[in-house]
PDB file of N, CA and C in Angstrom:
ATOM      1  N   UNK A   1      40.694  19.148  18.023  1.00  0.00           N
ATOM      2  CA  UNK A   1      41.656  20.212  18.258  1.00  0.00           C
ATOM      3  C   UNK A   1      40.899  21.517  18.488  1.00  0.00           C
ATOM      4  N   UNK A   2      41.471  21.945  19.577  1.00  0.00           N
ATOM      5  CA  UNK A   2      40.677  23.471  19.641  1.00  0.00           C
ATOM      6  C   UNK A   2      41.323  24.543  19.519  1.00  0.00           C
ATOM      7  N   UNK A   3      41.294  25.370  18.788  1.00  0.00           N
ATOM      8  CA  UNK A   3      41.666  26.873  18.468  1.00  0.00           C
ATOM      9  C   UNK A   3      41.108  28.201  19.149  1.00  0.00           C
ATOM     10  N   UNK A   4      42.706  28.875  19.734  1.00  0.00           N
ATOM     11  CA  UNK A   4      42.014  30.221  19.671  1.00  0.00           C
ATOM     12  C   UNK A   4      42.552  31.151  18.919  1.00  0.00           C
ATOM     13  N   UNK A   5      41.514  32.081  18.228  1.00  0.00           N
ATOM     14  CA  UNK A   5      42.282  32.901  17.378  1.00  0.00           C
ATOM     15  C   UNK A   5      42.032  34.591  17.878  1.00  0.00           C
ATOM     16  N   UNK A   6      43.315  35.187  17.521  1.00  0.00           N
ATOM     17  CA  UNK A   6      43.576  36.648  18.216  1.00  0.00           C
ATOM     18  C   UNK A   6      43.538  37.447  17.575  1.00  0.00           C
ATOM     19  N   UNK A   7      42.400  38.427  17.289  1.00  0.00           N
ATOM     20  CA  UNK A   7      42.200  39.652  16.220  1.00  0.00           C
ATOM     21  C   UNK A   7      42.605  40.942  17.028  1.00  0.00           C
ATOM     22  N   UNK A   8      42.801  41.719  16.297  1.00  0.00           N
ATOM     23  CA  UNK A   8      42.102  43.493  16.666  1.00  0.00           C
ATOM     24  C   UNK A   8      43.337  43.512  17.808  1.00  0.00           C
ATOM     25  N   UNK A   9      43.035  44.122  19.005  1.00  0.00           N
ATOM     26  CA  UNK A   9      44.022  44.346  20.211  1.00  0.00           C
ATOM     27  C   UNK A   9      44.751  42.949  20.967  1.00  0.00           C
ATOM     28  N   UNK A  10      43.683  42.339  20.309  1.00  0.00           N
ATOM     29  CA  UNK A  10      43.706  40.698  21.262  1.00  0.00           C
ATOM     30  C   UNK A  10      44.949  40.351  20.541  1.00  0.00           C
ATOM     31  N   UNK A  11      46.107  40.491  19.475  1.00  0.00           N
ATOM     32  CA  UNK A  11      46.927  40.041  19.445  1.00  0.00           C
ATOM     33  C   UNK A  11      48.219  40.494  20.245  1.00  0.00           C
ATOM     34  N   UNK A  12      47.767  41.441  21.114  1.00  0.00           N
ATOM     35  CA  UNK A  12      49.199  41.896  22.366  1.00  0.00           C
ATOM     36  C   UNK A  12      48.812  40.807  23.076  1.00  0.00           C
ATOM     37  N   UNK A  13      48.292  39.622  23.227  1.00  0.00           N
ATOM     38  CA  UNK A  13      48.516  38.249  23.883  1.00  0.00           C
ATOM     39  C   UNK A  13      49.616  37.617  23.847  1.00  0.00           C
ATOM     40  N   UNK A  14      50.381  38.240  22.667  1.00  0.00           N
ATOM     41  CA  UNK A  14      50.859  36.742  22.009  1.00  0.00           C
ATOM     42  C   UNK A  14      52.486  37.681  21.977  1.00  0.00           C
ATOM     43  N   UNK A  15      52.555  38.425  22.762  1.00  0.00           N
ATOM     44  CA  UNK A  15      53.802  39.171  23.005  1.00  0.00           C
ATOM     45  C   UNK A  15      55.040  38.570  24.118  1.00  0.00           C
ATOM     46  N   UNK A  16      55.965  38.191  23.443  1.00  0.00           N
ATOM     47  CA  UNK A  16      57.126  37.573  24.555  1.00  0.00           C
ATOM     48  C   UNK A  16      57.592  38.893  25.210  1.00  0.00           C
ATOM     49  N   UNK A  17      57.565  39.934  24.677  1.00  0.00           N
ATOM     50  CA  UNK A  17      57.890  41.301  25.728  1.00  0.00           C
ATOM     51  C   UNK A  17      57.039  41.773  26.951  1.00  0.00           C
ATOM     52  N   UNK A  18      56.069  40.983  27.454  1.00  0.00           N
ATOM     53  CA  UNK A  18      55.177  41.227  28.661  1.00  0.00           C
ATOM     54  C   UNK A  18      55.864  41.411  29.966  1.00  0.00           C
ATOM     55  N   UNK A  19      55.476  41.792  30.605  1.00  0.00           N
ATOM     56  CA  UNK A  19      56.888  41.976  32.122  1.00  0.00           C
ATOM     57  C   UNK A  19      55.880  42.552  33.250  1.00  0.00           C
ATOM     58  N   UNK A  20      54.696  41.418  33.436  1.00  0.00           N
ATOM     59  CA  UNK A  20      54.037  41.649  34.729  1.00  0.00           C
ATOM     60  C   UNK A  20      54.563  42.348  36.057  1.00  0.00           C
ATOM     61  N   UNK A  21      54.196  42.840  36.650  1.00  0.00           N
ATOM     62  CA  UNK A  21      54.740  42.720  38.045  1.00  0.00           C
ATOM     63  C   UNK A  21      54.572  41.869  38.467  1.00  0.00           C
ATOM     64  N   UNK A  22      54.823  41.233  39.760  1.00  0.00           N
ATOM     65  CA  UNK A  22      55.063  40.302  40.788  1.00  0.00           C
ATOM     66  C   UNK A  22      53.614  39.797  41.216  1.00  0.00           C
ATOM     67  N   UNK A  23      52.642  40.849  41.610  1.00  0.00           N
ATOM     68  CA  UNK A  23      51.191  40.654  41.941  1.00  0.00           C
ATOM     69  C   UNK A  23      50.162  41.057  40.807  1.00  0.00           C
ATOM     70  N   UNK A  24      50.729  40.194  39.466  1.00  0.00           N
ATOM     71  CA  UNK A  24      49.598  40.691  38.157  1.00  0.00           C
ATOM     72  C   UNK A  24      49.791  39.144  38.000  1.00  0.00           C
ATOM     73  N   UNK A  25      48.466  38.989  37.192  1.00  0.00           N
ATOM     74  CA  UNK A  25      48.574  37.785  36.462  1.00  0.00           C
ATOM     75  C   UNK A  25      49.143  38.187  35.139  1.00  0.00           C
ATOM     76  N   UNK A  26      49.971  37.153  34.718  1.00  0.00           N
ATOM     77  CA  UNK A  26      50.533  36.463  33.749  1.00  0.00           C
ATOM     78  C   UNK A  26      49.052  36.291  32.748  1.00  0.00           C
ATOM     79  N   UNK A  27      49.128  36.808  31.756  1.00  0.00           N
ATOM     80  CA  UNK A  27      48.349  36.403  30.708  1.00  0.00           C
ATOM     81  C   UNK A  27      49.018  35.460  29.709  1.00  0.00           C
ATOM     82  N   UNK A  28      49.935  36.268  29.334  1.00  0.00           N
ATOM     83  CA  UNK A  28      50.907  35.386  28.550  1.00  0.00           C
ATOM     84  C   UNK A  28      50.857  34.246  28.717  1.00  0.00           C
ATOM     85  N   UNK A  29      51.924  34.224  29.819  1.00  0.00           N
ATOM     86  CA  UNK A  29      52.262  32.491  30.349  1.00  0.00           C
ATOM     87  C   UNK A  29      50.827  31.682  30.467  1.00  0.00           C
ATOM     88  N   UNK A  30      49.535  32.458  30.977  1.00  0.00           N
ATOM     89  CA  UNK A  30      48.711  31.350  30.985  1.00  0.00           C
ATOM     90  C   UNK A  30      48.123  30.982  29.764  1.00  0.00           C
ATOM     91  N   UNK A  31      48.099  31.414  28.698  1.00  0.00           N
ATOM     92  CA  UNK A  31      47.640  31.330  27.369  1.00  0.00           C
ATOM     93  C   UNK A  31      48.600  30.102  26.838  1.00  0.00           C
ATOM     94  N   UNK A  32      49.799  30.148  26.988  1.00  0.00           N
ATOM     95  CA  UNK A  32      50.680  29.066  26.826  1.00  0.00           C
ATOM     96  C   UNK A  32      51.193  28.414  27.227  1.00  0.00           C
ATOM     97  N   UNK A  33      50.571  27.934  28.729  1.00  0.00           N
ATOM     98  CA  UNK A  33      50.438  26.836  29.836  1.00  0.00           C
ATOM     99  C   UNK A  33      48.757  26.415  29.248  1.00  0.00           C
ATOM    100  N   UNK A  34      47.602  26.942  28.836  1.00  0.00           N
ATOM    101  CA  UNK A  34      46.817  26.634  28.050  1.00  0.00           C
ATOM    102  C   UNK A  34      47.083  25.744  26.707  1.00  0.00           C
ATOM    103  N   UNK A  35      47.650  26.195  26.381  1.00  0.00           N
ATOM    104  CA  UNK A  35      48.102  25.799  24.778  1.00  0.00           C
ATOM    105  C   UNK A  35      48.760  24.544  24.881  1.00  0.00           C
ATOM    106  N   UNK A  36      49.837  24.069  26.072  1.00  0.00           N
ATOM    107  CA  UNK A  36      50.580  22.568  26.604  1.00  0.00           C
ATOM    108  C   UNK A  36      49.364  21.698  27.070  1.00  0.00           C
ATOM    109  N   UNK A  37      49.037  22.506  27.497  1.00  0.00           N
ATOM    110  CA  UNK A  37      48.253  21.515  28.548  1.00  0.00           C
ATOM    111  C   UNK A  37      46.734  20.629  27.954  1.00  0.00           C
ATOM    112  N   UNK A  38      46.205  21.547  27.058  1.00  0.00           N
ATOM    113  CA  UNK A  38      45.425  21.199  26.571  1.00  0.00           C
ATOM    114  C   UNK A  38      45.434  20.867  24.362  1.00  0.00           C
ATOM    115  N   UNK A  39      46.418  21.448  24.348  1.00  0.00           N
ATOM    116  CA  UNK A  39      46.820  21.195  23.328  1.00  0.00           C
ATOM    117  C   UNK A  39      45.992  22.169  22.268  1.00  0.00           C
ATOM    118  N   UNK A  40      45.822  23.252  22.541  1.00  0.00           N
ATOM    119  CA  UNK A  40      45.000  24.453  22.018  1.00  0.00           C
ATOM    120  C   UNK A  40      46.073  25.179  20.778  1.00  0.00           C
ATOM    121  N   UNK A  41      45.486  25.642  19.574  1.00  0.00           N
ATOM    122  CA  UNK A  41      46.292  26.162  18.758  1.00  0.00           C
ATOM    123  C   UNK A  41      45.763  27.827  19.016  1.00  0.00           C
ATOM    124  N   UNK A  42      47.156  28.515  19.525  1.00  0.00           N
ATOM    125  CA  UNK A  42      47.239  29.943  19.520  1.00  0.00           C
ATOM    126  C   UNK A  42      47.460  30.589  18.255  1.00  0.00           C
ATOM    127  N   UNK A  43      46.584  31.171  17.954  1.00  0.00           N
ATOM    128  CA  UNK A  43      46.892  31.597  16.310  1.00  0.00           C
ATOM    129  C   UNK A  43      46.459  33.180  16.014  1.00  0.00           C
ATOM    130  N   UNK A  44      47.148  34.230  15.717  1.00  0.00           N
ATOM    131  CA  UNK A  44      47.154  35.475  16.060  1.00  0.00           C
ATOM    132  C   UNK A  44      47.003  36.055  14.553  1.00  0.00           C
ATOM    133  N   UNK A  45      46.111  36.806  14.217  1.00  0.00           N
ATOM    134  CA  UNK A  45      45.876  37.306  12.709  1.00  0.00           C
ATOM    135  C   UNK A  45      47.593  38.159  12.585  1.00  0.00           C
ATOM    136  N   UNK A  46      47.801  37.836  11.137  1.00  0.00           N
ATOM    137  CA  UNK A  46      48.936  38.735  11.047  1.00  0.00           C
ATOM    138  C   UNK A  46      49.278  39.602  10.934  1.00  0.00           C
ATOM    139  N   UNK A  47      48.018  39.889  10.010  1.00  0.00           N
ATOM    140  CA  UNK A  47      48.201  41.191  10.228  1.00  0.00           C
ATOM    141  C   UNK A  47      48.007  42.116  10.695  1.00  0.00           C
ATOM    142  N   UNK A  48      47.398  42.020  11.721  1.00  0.00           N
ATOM    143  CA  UNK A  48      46.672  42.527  13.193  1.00  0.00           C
ATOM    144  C   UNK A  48      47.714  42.658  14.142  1.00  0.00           C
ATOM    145  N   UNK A  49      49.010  41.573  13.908  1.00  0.00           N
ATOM    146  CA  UNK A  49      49.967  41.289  14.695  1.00  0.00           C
ATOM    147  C   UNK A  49      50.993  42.538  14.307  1.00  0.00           C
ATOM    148  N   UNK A  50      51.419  42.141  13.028  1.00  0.00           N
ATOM    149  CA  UNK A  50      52.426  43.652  12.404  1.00  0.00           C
ATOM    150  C   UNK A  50      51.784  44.815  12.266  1.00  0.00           C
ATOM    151  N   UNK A  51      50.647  45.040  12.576  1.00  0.00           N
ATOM    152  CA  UNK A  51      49.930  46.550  12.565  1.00  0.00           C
ATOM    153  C   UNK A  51      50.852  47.121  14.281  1.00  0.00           C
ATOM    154  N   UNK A  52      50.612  46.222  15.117  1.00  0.00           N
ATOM    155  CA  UNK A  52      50.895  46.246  16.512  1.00  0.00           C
ATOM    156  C   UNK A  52      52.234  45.786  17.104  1.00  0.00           C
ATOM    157  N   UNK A  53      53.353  45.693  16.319  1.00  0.00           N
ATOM    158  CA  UNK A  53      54.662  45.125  16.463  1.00  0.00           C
ATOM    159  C   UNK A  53      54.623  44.005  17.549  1.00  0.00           C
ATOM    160  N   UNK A  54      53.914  42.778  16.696  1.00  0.00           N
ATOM    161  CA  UNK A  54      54.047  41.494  17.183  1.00  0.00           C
ATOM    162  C   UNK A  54      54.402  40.644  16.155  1.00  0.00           C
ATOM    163  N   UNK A  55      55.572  40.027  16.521  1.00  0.00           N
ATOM    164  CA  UNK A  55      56.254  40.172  14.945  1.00  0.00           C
ATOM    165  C   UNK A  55      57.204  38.554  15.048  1.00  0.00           C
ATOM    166  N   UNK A  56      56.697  37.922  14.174  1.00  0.00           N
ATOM    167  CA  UNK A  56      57.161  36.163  14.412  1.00  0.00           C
ATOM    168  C   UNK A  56      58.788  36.178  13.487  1.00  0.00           C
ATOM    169  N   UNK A  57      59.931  34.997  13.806  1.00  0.00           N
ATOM    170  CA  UNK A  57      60.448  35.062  13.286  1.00  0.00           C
ATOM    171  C   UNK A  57      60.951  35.561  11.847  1.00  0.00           C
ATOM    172  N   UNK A  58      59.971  34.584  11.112  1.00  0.00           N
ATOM    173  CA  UNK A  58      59.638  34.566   9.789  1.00  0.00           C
ATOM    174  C   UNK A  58      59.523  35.985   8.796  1.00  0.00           C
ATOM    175  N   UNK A  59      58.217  36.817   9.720  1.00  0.00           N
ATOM    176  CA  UNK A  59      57.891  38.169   9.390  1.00  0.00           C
ATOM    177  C   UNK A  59      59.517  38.641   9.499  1.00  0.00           C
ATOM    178  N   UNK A  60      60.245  38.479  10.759  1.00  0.00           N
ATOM    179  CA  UNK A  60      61.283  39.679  11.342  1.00  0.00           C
ATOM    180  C   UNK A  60      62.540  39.502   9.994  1.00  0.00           C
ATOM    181  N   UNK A  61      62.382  38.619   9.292  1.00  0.00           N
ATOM    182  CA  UNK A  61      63.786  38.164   8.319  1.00  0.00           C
ATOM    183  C   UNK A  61      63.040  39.005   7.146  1.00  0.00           C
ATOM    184  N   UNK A  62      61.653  38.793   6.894  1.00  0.00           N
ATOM    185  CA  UNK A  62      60.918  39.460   5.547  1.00  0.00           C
ATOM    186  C   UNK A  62      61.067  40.492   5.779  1.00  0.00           C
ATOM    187  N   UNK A  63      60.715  41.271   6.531  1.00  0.00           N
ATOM    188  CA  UNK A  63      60.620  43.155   6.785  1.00  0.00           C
ATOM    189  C   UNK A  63      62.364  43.618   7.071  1.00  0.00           C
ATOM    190  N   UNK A  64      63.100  42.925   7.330  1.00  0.00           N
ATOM    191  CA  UNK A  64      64.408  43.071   7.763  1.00  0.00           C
ATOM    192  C   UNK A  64      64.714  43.963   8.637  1.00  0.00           C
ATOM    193  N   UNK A  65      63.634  43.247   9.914  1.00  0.00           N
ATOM    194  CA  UNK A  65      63.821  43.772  11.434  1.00  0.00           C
ATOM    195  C   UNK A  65      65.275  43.133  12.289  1.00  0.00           C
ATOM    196  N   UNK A  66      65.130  43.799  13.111  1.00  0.00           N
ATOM    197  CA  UNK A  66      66.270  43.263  14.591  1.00  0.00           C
ATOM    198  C   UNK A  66      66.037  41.950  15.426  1.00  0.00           C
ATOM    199  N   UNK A  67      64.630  42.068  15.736  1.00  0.00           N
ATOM    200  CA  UNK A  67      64.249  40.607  16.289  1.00  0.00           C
ATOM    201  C   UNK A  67      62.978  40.492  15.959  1.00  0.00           C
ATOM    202  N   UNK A  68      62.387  39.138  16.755  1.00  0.00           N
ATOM    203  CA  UNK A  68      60.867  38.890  17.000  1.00  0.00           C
ATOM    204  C   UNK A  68      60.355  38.793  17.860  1.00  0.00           C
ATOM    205  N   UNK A  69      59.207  38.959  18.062  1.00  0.00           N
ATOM    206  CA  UNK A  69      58.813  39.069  19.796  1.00  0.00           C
ATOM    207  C   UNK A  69      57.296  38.585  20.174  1.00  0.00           C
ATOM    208  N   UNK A  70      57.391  37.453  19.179  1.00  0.00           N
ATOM    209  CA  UNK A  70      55.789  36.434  18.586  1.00  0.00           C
ATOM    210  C   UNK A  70      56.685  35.376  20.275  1.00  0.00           C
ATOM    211  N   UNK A  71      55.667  35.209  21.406  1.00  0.00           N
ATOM    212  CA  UNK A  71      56.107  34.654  22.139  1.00  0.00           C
ATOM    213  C   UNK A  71      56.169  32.910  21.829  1.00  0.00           C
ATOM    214  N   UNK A  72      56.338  31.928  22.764  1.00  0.00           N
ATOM    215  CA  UNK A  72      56.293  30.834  22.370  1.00  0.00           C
ATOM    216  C   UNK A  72      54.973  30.137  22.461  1.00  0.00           C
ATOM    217  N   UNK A  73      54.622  29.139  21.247  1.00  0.00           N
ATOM    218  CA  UNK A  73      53.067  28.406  21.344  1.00  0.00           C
ATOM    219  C   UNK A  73      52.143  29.491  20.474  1.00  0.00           C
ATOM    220  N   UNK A  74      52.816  30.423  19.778  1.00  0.00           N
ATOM    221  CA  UNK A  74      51.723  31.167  19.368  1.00  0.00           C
ATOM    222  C   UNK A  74      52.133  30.964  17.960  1.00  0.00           C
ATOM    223  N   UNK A  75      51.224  31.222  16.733  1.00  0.00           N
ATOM    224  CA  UNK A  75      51.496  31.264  15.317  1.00  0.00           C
ATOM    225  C   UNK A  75      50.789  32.257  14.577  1.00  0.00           C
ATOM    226  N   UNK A  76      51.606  33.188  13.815  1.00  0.00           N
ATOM    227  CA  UNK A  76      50.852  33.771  13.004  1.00  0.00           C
ATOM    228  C   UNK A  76      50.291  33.512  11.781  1.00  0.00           C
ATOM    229  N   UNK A  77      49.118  33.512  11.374  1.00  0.00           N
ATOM    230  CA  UNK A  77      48.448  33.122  10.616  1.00  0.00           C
ATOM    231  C   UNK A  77      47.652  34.222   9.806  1.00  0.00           C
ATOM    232  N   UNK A  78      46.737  33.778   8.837  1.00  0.00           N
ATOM    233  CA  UNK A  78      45.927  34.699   8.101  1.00  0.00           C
ATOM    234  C   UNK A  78      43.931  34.134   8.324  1.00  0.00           C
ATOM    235  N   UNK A  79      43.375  35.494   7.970  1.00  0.00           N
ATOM    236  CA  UNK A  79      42.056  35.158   8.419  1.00  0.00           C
ATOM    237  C   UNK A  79      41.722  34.459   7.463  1.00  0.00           C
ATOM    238  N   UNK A  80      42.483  33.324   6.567  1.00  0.00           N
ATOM    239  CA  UNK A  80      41.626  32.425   6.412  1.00  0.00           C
ATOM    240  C   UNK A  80      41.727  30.935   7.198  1.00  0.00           C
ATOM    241  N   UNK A  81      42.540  31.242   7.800  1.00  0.00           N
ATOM    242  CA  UNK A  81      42.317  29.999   8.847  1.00  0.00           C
ATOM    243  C   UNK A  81      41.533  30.602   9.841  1.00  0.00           C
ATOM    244  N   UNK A  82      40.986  31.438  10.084  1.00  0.00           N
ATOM    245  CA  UNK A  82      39.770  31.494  10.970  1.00  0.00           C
ATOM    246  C   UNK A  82      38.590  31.120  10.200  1.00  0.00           C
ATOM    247  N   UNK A  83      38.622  31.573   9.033  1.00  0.00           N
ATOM    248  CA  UNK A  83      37.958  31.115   8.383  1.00  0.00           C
ATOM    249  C   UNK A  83      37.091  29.625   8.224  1.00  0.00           C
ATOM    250  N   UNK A  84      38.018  29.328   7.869  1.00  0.00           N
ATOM    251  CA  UNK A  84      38.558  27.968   8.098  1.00  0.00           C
ATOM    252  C   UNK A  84      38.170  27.031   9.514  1.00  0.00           C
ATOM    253  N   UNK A  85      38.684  27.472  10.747  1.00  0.00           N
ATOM    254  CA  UNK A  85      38.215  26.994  11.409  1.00  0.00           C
ATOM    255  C   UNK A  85      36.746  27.177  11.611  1.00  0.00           C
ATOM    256  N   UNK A  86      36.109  28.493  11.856  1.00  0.00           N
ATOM    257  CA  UNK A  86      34.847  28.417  11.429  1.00  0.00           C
ATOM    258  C   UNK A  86      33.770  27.543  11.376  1.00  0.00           C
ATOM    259  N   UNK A  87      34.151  27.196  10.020  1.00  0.00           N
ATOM    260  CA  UNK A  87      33.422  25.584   9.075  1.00  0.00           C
ATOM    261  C   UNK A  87      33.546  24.901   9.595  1.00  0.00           C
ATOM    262  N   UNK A  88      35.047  24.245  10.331  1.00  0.00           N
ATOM    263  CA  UNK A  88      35.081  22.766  10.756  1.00  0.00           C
ATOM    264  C   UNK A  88      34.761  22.532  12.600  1.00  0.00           C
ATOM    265  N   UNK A  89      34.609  23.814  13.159  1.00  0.00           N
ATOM    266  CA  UNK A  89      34.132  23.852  14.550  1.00  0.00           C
ATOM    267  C   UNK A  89      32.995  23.719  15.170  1.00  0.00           C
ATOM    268  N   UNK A  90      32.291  22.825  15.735  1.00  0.00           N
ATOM    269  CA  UNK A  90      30.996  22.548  16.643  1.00  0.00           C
ATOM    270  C   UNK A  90      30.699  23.870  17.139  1.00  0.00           C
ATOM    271  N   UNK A  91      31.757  24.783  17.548  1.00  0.00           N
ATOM    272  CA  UNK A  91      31.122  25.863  18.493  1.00  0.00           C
ATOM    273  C   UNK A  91      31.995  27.177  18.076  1.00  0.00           C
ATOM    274  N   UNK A  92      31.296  28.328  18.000  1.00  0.00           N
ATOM    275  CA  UNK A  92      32.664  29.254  17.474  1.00  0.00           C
ATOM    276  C   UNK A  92      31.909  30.590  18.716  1.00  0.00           C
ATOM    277  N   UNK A  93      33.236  30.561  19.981  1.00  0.00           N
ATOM    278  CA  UNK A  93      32.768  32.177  21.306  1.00  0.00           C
ATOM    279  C   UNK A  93      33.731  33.101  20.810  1.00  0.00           C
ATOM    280  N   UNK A  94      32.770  34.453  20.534  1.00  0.00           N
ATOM    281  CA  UNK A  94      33.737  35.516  20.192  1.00  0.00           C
ATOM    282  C   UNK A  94      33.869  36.240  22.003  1.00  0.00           C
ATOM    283  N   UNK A  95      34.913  36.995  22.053  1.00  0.00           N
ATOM    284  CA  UNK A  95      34.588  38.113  23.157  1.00  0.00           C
ATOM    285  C   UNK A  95      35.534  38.909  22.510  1.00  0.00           C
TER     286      UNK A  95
END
């Protein structure tokens, strides 16, 4: 299983509110045409995510927000599953 995990700014990836224009690439969608296709776990620090109002169901019922806007294929998680993955990964690329 391969993981990617989304720190710091890198969690505006994982935003269902994106609204490309017509001649932009889709980041979004390709991150989670990534994630089907290859079966990749999208996993977005959380709290990196609610610093930046990216905000998963779960969070939106705890904070007693309006909605969520954690797009689909993505999960919020905590840095110890990076952690975590870490240890159990052959190869770990930061950018």
């Amino acid at each position: 299983m391969h993981d990617v995990f989304f720190y710091q700014n890198g969690v505006l990836n994982a935003s269902s509110l994106t609204a490309p224009e017509n001649d932009d690439f889709d980041l979004v969608l390709a991150w989670q045409k990534l994630a089907v296709a290859h079966k990749v776990k999208l996993e977005v620090c959380f709290s990196a995510a609610l610093r930046r109002g990216i905000v998963g169901k779960n969070e939106a019922k705890r904070y007693q927000l309006s909605t969520s806007n954690l797009a689909k294929h993505f999960e919020q998680v905590g840095l110890g599953t990076l952690a975590e993955a870490i240890l159990i990964q052959d190869r770990v690329i930061q950018f």
